[in-house]
N, C-alpha and C. Protein backbone atom coordinates (compact mmCIF):
# COMPACT_ATOMS: atom_id res chain seq x y z
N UNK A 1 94.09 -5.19 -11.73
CA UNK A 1 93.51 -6.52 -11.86
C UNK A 1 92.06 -6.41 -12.33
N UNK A 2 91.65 -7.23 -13.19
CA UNK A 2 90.26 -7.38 -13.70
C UNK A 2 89.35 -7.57 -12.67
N UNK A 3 88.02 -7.26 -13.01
CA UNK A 3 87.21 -7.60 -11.87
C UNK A 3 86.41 -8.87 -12.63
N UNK A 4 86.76 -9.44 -13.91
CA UNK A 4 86.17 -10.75 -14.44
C UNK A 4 87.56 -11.24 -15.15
N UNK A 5 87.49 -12.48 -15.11
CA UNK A 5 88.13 -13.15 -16.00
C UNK A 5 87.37 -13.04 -17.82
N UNK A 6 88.34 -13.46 -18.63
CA UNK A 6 87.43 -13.41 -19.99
C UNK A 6 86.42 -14.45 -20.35
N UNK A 7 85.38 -14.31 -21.04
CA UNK A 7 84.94 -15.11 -20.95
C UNK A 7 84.93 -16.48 -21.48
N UNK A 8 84.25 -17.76 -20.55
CA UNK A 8 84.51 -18.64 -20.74
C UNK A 8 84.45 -19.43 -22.14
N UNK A 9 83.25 -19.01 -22.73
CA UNK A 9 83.04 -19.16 -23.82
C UNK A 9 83.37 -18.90 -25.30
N UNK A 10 83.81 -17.67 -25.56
CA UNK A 10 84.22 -16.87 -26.85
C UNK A 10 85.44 -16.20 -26.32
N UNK A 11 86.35 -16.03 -25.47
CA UNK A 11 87.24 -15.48 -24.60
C UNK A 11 87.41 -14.01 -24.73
N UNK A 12 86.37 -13.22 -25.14
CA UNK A 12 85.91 -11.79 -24.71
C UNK A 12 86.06 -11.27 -23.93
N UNK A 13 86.39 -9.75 -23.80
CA UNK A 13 86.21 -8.98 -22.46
C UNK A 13 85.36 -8.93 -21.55
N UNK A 14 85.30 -9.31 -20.29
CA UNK A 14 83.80 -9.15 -19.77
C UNK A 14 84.02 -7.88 -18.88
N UNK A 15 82.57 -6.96 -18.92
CA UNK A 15 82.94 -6.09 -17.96
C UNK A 15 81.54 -5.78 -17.16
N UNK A 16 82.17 -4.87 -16.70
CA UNK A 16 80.78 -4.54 -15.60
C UNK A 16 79.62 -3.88 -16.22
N UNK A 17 78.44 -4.74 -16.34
CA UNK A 17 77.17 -3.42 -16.65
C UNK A 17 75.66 -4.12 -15.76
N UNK A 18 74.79 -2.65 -15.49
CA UNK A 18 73.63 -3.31 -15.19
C UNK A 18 72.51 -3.46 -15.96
N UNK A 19 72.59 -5.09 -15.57
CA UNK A 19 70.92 -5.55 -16.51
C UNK A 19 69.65 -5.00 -16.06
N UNK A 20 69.27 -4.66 -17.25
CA UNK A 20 67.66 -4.45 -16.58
C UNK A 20 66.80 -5.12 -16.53
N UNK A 21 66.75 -6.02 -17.20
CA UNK A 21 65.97 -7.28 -16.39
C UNK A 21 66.80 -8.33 -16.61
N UNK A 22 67.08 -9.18 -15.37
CA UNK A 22 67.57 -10.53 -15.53
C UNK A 22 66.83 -11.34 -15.41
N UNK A 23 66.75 -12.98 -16.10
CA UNK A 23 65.74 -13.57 -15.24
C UNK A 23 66.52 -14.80 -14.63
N UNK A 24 65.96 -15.55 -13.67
CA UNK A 24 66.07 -16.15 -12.46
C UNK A 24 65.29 -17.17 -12.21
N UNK A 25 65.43 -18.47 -12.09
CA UNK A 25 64.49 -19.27 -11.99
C UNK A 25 64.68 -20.55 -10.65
N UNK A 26 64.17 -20.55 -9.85
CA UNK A 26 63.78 -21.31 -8.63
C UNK A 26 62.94 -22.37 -8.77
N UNK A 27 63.27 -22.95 -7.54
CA UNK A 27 62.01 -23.94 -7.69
C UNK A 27 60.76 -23.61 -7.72
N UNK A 28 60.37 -22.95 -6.88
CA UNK A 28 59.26 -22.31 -6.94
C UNK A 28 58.73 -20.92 -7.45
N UNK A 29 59.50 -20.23 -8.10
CA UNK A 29 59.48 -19.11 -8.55
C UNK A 29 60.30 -18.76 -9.75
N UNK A 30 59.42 -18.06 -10.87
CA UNK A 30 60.76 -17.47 -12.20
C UNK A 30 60.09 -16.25 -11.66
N UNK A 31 61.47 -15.31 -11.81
CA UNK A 31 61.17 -13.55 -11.42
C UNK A 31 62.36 -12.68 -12.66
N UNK A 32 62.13 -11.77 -12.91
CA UNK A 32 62.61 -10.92 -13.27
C UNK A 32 63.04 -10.28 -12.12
N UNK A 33 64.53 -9.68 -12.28
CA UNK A 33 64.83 -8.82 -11.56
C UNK A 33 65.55 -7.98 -12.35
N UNK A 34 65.41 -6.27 -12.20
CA UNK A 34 65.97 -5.23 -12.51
C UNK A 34 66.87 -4.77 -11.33
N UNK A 35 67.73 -4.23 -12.74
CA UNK A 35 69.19 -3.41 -12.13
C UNK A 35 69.86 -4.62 -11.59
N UNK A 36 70.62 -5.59 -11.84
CA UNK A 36 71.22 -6.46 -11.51
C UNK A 36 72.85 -6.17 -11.99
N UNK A 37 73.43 -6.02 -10.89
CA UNK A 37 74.97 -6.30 -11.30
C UNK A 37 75.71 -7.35 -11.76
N UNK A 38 76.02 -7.08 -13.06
CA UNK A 38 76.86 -8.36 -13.81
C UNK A 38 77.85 -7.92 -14.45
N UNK A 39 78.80 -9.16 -15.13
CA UNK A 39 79.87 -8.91 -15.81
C UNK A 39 78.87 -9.45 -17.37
N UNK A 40 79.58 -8.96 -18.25
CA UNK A 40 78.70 -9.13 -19.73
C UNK A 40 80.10 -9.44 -20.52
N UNK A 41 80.17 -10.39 -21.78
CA UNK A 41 80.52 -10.05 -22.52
C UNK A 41 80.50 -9.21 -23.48
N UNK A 42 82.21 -8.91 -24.06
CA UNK A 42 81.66 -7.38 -24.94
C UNK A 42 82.03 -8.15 -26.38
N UNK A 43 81.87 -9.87 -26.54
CA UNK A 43 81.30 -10.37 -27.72
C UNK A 43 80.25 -11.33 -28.17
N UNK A 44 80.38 -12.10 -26.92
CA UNK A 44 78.69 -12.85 -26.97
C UNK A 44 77.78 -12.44 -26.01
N UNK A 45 77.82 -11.79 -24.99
CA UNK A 45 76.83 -11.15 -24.47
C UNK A 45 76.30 -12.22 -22.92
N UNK A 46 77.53 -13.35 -22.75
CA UNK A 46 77.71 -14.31 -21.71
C UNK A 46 77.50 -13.32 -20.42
N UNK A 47 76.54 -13.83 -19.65
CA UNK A 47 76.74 -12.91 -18.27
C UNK A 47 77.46 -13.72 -17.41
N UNK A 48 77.85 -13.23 -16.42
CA UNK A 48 78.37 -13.32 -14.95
C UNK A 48 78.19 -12.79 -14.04
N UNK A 49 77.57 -13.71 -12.88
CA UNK A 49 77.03 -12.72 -11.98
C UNK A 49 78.24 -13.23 -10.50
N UNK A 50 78.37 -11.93 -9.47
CA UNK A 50 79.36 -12.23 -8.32
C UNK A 50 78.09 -12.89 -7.22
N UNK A 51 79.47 -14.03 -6.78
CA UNK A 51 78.77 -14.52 -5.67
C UNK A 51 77.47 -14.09 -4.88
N UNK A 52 78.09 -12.76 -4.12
CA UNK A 52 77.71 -11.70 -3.33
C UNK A 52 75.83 -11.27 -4.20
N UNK A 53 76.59 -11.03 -5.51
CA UNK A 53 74.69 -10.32 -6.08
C UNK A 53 74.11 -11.89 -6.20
N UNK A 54 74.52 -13.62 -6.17
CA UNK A 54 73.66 -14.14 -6.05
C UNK A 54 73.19 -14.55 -4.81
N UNK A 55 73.43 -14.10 -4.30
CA UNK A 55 72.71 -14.43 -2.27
C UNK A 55 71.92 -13.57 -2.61
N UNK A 56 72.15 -12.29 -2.99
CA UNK A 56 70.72 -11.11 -2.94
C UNK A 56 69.90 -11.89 -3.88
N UNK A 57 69.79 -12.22 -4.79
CA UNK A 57 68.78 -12.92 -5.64
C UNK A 57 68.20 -14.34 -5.07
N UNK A 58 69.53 -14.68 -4.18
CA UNK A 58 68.18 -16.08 -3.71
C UNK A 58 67.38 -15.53 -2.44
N UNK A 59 68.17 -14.60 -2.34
CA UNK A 59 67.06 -13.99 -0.68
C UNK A 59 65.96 -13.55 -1.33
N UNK A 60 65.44 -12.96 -2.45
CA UNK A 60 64.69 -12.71 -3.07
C UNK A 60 64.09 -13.78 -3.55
N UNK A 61 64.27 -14.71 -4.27
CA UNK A 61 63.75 -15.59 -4.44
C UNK A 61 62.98 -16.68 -3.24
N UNK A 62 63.80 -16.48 -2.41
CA UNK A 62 63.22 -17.41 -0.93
C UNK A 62 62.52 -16.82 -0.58
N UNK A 63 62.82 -15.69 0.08
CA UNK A 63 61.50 -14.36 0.73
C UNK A 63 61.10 -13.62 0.06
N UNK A 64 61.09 -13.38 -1.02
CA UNK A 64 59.99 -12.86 -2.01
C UNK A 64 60.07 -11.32 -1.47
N UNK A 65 61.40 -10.81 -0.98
CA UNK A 65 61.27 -9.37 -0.98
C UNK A 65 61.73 -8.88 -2.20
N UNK A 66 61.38 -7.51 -2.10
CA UNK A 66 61.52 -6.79 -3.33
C UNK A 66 60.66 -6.85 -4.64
N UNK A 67 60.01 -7.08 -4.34
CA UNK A 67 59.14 -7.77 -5.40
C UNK A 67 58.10 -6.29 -5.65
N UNK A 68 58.81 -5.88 -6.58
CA UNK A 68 57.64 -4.40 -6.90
C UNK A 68 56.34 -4.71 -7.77
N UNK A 69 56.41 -5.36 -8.83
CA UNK A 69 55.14 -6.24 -9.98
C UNK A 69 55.08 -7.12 -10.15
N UNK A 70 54.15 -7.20 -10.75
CA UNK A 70 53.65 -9.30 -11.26
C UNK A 70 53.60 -8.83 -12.83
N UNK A 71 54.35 -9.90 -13.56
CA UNK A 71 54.07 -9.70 -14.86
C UNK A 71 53.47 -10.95 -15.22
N UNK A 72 52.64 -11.04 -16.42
CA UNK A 72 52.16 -12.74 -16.84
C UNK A 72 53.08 -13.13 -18.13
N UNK A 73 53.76 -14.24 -18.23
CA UNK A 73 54.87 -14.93 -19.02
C UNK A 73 53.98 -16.08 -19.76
N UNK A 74 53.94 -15.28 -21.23
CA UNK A 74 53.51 -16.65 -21.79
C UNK A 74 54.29 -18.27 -21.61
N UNK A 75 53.48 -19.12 -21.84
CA UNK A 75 54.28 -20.69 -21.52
C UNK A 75 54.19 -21.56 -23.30
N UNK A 76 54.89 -21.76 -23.87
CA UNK A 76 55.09 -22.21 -25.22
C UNK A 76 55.24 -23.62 -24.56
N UNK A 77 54.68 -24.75 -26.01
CA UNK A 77 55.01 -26.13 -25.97
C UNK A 77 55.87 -26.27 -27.35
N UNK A 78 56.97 -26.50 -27.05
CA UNK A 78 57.93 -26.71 -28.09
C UNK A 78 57.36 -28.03 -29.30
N UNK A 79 57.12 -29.03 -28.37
CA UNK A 79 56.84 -30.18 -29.19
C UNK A 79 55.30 -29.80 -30.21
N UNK A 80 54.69 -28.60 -29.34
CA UNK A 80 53.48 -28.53 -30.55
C UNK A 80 53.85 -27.61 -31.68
N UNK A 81 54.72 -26.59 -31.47
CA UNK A 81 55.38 -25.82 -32.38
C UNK A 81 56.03 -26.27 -33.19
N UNK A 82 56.43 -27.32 -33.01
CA UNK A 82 57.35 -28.09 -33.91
C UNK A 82 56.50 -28.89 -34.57
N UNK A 83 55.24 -29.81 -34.70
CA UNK A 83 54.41 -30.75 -35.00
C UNK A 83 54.47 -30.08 -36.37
């Protein structure tokens, strides 16, 4: 038995690989997280993540463990890029 269904989108193989950075966005927090277990497509590149690895990411996100660096993320205004 598969450990993903195909994907939803392009109906591709999805399989297991780890991301090295995913990102993640909260209410109060966007984080990168490395080494994240996901399913990927092996034609559009659709992730999937299991239940189970998203509790570890909101525990992270809520309690802010694991947190090895701070990176700074530029912030773009679409509507001025576009003007």
């Amino acid at each position: 038995m598969a450990i993903y269904d195909d994907c939803a989108y392009c109906g591709g193989k999805v399989v297991e690989k780890n991301i090295k950075k995913a990102n993640f966005w909260g209410e109060e927090l966007t984080a990168l997280v490395d080494n994240v277990p996901a399913g990927v497509c092996t034609q559009c590149g659709e992730k999937y993540y299991k239940a189970e690895v998203l509790k570890v990411i909101e525990k992270i996100m809520k309690e802010r463990s694991a947190i090895v660096s701070q990176a700074q993320v530029p912030v773009a205004d679409f509507a001025r890029a576009n003007a």
